[in-house]
PDB file of N, CA and C in Angstrom:
ATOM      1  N   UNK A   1      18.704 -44.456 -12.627  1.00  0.00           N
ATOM      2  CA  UNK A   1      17.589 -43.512 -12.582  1.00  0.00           C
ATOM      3  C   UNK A   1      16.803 -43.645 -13.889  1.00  0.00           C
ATOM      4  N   UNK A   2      15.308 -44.065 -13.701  1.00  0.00           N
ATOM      5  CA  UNK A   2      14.500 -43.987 -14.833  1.00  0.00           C
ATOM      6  C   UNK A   2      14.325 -42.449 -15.511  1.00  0.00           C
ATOM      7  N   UNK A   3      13.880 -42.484 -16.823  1.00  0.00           N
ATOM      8  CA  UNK A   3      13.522 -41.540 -17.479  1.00  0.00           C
ATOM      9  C   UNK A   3      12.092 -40.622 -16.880  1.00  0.00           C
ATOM     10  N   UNK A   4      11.426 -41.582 -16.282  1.00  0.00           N
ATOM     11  CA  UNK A   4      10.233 -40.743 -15.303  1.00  0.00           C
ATOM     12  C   UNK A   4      10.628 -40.059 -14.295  1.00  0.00           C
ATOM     13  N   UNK A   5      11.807 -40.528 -13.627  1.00  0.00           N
ATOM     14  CA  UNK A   5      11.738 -40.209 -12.050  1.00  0.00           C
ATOM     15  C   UNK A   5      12.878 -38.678 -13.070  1.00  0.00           C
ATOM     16  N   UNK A   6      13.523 -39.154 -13.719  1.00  0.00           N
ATOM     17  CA  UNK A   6      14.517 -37.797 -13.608  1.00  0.00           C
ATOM     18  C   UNK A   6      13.416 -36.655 -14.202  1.00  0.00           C
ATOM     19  N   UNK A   7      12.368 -37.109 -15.134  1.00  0.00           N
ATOM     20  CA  UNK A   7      11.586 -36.028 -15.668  1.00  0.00           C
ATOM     21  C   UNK A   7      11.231 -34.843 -14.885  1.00  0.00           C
ATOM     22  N   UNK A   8      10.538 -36.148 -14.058  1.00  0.00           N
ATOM     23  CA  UNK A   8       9.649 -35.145 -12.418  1.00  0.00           C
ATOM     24  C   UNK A   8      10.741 -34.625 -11.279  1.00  0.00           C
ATOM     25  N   UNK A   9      11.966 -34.651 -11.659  1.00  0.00           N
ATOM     26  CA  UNK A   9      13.177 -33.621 -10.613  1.00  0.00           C
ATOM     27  C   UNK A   9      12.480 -32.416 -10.935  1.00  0.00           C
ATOM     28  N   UNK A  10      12.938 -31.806  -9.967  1.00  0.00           N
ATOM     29  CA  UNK A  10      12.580 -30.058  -9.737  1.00  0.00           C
ATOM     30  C   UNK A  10      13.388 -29.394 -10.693  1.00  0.00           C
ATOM     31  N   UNK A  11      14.493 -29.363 -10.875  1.00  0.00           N
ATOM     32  CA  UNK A  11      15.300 -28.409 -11.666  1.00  0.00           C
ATOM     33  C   UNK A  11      14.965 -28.675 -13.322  1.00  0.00           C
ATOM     34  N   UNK A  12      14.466 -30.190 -13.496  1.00  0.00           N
ATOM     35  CA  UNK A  12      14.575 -30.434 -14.723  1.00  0.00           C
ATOM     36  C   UNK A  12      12.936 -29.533 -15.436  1.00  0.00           C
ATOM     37  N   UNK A  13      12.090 -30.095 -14.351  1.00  0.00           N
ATOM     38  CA  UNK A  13      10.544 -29.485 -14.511  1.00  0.00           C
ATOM     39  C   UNK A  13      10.303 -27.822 -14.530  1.00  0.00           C
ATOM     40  N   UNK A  14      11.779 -27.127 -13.871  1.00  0.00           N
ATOM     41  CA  UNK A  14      11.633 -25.810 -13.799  1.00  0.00           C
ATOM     42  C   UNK A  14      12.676 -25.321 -15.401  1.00  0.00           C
ATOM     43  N   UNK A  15      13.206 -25.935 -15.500  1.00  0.00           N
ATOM     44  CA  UNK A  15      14.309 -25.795 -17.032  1.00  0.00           C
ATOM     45  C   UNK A  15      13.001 -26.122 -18.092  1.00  0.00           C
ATOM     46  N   UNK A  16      12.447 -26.832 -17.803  1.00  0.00           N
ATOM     47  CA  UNK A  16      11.143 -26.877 -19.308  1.00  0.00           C
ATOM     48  C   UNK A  16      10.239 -26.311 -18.670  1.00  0.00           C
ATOM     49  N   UNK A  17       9.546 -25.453 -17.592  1.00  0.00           N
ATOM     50  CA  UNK A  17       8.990 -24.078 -17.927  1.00  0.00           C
ATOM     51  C   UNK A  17       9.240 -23.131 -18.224  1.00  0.00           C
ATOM     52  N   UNK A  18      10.612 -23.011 -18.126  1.00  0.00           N
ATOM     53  CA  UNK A  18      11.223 -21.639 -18.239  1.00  0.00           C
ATOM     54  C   UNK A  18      11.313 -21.965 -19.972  1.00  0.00           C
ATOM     55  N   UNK A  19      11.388 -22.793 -20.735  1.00  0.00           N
ATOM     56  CA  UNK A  19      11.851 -23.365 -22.071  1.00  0.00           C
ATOM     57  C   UNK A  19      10.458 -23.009 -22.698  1.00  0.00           C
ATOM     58  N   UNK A  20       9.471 -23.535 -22.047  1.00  0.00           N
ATOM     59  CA  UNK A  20       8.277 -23.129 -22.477  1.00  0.00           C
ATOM     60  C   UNK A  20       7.579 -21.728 -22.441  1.00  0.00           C
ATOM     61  N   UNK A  21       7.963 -20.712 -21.938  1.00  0.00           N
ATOM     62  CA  UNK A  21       7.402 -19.571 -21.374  1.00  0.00           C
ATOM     63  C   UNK A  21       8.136 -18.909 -22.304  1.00  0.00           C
ATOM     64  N   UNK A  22       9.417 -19.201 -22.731  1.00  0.00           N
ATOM     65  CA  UNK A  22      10.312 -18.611 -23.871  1.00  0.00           C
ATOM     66  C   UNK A  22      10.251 -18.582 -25.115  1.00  0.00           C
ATOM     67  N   UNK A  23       9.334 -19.919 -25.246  1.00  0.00           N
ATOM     68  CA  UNK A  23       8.907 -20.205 -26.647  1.00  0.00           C
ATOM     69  C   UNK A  23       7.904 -19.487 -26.802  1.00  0.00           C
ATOM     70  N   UNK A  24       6.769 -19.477 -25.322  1.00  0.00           N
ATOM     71  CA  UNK A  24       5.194 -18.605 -25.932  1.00  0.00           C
ATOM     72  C   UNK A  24       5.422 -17.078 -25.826  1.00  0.00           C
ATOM     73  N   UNK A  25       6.645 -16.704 -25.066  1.00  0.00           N
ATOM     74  CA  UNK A  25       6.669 -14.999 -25.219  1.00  0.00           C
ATOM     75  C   UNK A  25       7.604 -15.267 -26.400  1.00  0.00           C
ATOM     76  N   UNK A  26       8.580 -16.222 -27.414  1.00  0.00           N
ATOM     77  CA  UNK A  26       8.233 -15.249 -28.760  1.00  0.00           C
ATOM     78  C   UNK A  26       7.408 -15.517 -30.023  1.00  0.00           C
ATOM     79  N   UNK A  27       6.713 -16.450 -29.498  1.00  0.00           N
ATOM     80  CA  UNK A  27       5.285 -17.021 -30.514  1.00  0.00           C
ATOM     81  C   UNK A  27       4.660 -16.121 -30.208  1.00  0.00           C
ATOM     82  N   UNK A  28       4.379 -15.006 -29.063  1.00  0.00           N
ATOM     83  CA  UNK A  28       3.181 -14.026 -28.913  1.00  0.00           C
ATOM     84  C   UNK A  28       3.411 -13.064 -29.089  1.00  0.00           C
ATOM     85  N   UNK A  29       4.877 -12.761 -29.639  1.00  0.00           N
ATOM     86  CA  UNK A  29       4.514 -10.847 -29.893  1.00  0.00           C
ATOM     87  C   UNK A  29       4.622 -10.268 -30.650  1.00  0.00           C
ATOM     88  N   UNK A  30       4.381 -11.320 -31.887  1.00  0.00           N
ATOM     89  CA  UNK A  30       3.483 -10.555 -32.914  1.00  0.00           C
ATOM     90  C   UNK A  30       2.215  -9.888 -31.859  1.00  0.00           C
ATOM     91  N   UNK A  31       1.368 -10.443 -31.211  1.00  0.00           N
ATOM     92  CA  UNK A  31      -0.072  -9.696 -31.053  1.00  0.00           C
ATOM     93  C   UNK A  31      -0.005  -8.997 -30.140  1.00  0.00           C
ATOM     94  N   UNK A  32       1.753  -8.238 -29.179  1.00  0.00           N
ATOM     95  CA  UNK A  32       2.091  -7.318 -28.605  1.00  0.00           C
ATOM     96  C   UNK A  32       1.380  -5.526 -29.550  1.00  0.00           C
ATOM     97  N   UNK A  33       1.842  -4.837 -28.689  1.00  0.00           N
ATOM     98  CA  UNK A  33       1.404  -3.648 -28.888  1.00  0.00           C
ATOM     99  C   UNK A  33       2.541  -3.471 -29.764  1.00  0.00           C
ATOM    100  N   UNK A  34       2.691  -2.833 -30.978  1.00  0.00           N
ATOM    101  CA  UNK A  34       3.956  -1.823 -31.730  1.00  0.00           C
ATOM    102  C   UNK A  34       3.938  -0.789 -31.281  1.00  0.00           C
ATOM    103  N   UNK A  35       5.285  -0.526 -30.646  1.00  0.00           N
ATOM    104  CA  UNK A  35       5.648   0.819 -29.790  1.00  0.00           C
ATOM    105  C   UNK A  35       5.822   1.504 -31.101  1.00  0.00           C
ATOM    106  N   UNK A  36       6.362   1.023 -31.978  1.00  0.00           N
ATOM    107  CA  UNK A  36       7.025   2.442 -33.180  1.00  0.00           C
ATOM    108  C   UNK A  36       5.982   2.710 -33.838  1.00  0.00           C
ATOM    109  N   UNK A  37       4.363   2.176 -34.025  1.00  0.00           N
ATOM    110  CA  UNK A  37       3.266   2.520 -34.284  1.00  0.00           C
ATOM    111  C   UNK A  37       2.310   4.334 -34.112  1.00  0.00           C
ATOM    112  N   UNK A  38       2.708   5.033 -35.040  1.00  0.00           N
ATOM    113  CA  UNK A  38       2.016   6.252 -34.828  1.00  0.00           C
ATOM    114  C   UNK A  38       0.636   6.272 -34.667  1.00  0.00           C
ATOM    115  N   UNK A  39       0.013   7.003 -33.626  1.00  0.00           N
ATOM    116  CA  UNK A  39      -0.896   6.868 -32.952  1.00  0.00           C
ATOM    117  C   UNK A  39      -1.863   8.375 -33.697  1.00  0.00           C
ATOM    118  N   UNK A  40      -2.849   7.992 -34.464  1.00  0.00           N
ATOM    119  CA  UNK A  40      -4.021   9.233 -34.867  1.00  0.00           C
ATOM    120  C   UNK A  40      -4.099  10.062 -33.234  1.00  0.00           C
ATOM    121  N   UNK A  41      -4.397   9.484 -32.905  1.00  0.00           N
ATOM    122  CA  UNK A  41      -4.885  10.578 -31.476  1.00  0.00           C
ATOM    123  C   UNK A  41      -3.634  10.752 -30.614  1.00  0.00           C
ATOM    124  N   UNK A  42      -3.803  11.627 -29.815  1.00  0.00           N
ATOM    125  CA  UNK A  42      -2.783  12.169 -28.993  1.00  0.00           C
ATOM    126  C   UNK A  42      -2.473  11.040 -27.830  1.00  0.00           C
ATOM    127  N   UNK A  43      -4.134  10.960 -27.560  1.00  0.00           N
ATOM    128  CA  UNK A  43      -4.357  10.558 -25.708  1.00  0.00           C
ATOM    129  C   UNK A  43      -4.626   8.646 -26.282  1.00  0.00           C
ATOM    130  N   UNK A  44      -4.204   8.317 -27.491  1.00  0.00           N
ATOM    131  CA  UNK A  44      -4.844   6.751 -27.839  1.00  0.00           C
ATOM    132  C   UNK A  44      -3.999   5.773 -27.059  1.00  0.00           C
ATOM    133  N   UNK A  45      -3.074   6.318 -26.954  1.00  0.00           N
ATOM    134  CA  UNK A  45      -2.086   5.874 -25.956  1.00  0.00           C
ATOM    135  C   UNK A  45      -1.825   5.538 -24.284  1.00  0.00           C
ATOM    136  N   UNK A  46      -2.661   6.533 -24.325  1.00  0.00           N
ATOM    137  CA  UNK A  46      -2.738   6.675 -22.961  1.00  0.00           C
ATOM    138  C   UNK A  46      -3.660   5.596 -22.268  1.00  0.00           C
ATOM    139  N   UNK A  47      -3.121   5.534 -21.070  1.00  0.00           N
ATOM    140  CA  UNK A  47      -3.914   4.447 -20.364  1.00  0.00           C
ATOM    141  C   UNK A  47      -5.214   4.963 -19.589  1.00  0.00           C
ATOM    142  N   UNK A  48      -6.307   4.020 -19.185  1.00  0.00           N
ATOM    143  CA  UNK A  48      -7.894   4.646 -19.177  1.00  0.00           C
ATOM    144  C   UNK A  48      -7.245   5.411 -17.996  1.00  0.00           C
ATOM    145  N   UNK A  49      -8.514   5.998 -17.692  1.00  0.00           N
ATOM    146  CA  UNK A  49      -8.772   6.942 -16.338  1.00  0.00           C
ATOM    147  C   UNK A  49     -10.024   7.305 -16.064  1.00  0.00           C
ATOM    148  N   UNK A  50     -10.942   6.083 -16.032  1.00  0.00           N
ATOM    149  CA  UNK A  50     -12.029   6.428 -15.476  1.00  0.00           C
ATOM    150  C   UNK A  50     -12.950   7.484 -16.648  1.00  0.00           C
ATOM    151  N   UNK A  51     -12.255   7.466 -17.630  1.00  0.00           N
ATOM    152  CA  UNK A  51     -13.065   8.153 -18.689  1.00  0.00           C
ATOM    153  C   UNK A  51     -12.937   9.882 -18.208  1.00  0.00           C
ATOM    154  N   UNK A  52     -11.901  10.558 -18.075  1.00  0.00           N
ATOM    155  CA  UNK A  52     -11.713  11.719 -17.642  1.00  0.00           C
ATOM    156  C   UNK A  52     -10.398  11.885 -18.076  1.00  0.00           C
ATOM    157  N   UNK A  53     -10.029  12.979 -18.598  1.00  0.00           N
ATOM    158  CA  UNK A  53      -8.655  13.661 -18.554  1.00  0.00           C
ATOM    159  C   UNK A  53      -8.564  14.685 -17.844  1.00  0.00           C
ATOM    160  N   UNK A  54      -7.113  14.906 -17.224  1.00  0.00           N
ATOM    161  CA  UNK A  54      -6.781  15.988 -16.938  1.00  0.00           C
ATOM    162  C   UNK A  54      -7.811  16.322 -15.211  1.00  0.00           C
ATOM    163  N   UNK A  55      -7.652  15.597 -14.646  1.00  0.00           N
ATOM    164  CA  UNK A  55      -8.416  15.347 -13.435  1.00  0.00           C
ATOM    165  C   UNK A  55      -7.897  16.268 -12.100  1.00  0.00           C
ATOM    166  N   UNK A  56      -8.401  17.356 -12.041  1.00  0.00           N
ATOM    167  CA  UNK A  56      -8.011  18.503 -10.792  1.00  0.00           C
ATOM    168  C   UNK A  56      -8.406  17.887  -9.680  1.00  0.00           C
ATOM    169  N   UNK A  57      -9.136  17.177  -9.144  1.00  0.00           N
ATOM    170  CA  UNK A  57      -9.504  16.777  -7.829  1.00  0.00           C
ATOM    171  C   UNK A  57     -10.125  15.340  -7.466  1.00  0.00           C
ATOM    172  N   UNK A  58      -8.174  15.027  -7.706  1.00  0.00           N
ATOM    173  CA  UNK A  58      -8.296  13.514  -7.489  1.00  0.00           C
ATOM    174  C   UNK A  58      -8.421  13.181  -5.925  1.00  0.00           C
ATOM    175  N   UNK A  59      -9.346  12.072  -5.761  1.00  0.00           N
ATOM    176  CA  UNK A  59      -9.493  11.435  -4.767  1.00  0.00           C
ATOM    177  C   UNK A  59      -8.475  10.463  -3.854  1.00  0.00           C
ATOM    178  N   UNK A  60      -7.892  10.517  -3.096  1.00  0.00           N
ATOM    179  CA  UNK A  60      -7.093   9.617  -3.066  1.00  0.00           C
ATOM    180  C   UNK A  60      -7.152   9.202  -1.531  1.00  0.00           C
ATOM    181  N   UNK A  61      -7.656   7.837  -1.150  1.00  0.00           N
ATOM    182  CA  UNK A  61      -7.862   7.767  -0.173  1.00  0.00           C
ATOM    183  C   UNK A  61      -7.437   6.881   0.994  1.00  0.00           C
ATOM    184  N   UNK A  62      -7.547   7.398   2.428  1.00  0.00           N
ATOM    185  CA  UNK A  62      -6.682   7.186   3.531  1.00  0.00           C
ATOM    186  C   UNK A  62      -6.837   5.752   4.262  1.00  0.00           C
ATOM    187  N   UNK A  63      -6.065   5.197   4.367  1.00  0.00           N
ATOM    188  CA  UNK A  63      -6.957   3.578   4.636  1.00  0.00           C
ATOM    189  C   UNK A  63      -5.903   3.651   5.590  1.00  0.00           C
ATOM    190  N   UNK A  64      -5.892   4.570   6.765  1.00  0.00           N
ATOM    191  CA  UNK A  64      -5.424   4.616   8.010  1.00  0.00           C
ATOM    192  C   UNK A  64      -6.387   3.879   9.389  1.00  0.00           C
ATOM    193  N   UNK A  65      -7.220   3.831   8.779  1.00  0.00           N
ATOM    194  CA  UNK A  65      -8.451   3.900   9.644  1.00  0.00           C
ATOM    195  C   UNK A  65      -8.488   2.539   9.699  1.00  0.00           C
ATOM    196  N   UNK A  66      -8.548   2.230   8.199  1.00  0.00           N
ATOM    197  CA  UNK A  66      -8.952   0.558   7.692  1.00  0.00           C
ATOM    198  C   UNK A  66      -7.812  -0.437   8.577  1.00  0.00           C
ATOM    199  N   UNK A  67      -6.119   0.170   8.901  1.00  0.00           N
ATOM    200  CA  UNK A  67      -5.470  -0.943   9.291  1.00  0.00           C
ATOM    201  C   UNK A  67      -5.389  -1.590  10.426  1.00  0.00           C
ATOM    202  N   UNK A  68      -6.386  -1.059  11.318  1.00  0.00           N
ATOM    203  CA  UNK A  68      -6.149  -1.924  12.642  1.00  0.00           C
ATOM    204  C   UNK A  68      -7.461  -2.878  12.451  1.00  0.00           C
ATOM    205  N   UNK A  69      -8.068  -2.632  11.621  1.00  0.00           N
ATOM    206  CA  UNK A  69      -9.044  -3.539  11.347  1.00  0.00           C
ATOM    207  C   UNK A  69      -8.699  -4.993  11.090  1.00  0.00           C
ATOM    208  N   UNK A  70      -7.633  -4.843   9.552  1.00  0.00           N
ATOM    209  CA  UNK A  70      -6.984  -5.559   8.805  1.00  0.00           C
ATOM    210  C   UNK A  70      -6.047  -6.104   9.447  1.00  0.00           C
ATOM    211  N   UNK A  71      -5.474  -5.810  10.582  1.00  0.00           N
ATOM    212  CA  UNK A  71      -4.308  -6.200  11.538  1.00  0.00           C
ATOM    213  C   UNK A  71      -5.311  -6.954  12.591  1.00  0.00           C
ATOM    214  N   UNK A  72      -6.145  -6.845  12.905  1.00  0.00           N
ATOM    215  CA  UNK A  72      -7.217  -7.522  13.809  1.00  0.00           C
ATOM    216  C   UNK A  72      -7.359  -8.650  13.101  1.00  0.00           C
ATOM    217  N   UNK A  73      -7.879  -9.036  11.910  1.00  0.00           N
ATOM    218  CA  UNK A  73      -8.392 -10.123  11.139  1.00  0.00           C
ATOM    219  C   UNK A  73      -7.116 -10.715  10.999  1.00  0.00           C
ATOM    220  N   UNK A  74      -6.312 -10.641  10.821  1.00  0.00           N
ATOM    221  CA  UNK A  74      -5.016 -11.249   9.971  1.00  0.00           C
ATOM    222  C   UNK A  74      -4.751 -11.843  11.130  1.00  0.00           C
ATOM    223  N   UNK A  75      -4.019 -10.825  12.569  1.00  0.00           N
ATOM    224  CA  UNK A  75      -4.029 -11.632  13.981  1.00  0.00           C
ATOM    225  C   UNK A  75      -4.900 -12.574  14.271  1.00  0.00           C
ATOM    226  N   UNK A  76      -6.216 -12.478  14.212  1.00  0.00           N
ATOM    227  CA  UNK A  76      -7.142 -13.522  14.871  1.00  0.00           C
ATOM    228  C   UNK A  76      -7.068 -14.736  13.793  1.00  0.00           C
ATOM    229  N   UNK A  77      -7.165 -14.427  12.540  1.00  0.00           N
ATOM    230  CA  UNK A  77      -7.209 -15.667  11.546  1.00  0.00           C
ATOM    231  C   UNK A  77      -6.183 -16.684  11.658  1.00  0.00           C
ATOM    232  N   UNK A  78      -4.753 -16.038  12.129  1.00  0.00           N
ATOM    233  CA  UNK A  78      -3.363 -16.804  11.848  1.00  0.00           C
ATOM    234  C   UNK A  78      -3.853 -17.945  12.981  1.00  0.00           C
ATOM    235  N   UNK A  79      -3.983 -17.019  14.397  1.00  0.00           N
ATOM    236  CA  UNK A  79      -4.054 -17.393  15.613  1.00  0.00           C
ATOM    237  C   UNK A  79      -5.296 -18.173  15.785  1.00  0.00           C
ATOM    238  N   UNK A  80      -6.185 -18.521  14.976  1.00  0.00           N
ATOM    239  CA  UNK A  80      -6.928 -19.240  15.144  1.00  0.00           C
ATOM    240  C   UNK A  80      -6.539 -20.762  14.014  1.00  0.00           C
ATOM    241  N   UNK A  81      -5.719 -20.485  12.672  1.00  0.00           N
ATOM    242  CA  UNK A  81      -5.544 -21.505  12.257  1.00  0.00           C
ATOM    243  C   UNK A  81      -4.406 -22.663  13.370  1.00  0.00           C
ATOM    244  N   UNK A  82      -3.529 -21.403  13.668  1.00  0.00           N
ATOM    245  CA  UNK A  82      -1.883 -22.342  14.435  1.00  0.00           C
ATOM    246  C   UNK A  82      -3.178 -23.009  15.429  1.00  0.00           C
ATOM    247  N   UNK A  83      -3.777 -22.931  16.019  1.00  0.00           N
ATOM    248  CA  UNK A  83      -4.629 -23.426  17.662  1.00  0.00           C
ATOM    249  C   UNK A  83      -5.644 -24.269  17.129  1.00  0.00           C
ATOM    250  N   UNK A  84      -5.906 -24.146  15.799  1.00  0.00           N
ATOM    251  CA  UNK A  84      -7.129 -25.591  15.557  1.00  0.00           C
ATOM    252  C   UNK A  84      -6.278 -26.438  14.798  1.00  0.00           C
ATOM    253  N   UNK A  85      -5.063 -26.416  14.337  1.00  0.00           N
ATOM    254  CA  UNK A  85      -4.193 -27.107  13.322  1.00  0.00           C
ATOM    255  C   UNK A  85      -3.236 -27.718  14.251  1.00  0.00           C
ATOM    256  N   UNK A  86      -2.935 -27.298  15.809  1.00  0.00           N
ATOM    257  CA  UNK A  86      -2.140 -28.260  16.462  1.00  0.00           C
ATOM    258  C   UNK A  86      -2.108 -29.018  16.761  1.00  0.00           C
ATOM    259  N   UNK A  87      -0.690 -29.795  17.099  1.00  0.00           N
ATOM    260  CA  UNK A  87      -0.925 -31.644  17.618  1.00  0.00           C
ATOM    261  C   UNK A  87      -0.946 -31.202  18.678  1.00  0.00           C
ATOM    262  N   UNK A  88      -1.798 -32.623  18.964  1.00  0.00           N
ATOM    263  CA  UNK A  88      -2.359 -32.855  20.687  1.00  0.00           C
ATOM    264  C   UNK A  88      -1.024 -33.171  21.534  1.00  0.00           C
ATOM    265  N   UNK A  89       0.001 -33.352  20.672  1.00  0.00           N
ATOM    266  CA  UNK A  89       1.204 -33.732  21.798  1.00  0.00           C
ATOM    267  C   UNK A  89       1.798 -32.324  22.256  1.00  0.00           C
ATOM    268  N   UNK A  90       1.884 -31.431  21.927  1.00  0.00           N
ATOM    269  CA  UNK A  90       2.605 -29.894  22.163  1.00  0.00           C
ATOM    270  C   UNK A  90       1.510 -29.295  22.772  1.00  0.00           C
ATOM    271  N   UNK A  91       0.884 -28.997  23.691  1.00  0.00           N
ATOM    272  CA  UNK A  91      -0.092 -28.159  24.001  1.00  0.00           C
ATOM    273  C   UNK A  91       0.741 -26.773  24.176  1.00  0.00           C
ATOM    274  N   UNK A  92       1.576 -26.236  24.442  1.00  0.00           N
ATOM    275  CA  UNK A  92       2.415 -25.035  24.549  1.00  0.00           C
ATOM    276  C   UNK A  92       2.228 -24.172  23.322  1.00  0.00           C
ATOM    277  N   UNK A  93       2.695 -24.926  22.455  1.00  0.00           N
ATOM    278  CA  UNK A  93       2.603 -24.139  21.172  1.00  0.00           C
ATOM    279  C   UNK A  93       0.955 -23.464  21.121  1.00  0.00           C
ATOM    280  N   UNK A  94       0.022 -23.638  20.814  1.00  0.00           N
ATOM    281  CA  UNK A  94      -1.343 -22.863  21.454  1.00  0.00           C
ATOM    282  C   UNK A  94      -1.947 -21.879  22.454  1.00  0.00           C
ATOM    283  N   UNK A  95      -0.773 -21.967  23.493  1.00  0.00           N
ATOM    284  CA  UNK A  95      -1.167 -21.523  24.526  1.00  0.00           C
ATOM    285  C   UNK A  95       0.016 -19.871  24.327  1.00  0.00           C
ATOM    286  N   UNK A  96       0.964 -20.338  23.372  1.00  0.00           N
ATOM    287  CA  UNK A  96       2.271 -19.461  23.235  1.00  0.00           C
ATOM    288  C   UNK A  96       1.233 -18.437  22.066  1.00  0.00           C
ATOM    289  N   UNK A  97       0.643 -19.428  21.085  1.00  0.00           N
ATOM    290  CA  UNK A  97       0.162 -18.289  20.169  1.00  0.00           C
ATOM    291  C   UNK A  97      -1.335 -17.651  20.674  1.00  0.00           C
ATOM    292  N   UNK A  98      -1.887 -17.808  22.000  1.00  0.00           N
ATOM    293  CA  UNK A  98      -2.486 -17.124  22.634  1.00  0.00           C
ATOM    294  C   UNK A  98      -2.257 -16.567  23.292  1.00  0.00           C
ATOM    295  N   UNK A  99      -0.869 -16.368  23.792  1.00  0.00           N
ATOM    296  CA  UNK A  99      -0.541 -15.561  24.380  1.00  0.00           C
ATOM    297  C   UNK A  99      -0.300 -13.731  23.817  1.00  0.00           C
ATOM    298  N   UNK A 100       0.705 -14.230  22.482  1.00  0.00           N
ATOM    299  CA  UNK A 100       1.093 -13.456  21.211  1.00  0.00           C
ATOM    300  C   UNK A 100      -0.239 -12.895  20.969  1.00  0.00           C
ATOM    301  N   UNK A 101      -0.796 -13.219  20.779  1.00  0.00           N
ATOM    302  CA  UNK A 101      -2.127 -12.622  19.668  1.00  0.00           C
ATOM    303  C   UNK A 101      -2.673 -11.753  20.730  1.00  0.00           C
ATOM    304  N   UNK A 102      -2.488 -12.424  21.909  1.00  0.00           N
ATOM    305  CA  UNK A 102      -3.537 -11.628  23.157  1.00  0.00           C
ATOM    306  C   UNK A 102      -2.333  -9.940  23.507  1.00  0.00           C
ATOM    307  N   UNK A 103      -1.547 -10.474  22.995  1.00  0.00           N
ATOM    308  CA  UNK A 103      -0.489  -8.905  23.646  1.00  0.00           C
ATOM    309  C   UNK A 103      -0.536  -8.294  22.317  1.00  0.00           C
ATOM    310  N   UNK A 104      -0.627  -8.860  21.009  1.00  0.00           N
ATOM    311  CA  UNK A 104      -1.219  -8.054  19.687  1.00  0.00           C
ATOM    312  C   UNK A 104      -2.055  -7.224  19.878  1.00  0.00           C
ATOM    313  N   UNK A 105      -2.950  -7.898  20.209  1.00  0.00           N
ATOM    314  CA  UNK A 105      -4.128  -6.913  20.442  1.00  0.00           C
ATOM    315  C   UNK A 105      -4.523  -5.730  21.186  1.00  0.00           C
ATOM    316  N   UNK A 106      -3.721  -6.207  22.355  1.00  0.00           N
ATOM    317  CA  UNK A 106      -3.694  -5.149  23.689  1.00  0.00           C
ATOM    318  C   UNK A 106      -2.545  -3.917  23.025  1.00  0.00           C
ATOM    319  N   UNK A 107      -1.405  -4.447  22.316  1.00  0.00           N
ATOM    320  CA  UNK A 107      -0.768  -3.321  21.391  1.00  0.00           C
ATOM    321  C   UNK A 107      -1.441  -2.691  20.561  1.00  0.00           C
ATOM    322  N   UNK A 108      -2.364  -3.277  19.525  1.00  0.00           N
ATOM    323  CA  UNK A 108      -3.067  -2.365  18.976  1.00  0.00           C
ATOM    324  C   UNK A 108      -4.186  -1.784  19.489  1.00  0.00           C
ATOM    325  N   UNK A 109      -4.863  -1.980  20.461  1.00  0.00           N
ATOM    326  CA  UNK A 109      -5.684  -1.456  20.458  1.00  0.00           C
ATOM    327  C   UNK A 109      -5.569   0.039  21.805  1.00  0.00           C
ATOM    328  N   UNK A 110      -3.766  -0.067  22.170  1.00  0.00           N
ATOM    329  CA  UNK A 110      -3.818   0.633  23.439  1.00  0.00           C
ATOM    330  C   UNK A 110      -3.943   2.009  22.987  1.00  0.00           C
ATOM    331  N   UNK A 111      -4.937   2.752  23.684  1.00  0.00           N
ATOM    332  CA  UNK A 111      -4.572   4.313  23.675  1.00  0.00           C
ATOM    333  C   UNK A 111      -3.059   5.149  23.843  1.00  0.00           C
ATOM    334  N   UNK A 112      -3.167   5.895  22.887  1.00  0.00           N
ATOM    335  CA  UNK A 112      -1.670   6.445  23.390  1.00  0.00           C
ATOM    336  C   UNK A 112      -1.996   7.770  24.456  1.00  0.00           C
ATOM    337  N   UNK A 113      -1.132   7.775  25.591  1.00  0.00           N
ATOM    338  CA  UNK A 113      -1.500   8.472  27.175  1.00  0.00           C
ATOM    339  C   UNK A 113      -0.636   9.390  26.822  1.00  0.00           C
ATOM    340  N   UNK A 114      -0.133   9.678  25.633  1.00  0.00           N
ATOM    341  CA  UNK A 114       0.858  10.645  25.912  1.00  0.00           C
ATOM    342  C   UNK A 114       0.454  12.172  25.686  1.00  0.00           C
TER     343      UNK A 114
END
């Protein structure tokens, strides 16, 4: 085994990132935050908020509405990559993920009768 081919192994290429990522997190924290650093202000610490403290009537909002949307796109996108990305020798497989997507849909979109 050459010195190239063993370089480019997986375990060896993942042992010198991990070697490297170790070296730059402790070359970098010196320019970390000092936790034991006393802070002039109370709130300097604190993380933003929209430029407001102490916020009585937070917004927080319902993206119930948004997921059958997001479940629509995600279904049609998958189901359209598997059906333009298939080989011409399997025609089943296409016809299986039109099938799926087509009873997706009819699930999400059924009224509930109850």
């Amino acid at each position: 085994m050459t010195m190239e081919i063993f370089l480019f192994a997986p375990p060896v290429v993942f042992a010198i990132f991990v070697l490297l990522f170790l070296l730059f997190s402790r070359r970098l924290t010196k320019y970390s935050t000092n936790l034991d650093k006393k802070f002039e202000d109370d709130h300097e610490a604190d993380s933003y908020a929209c430029g407001e403290r102490n916020v009585q009537h937070y917004v927080n909002p319902d993206y119930s509405q948004f997921f059958p949307y997001a479940f629509f796109f995600t279904i049609l996108h998958v189901l359209v990559l598997v059906v333009v990305t298939a080989p011409k020798d399997s025609p089943i497989l296409p016809i299986a993920y039109i099938v799926s997507g087509a009873l997706a849909m009819l699930v999400l979109f059924k009224k509930d009768e109850s």
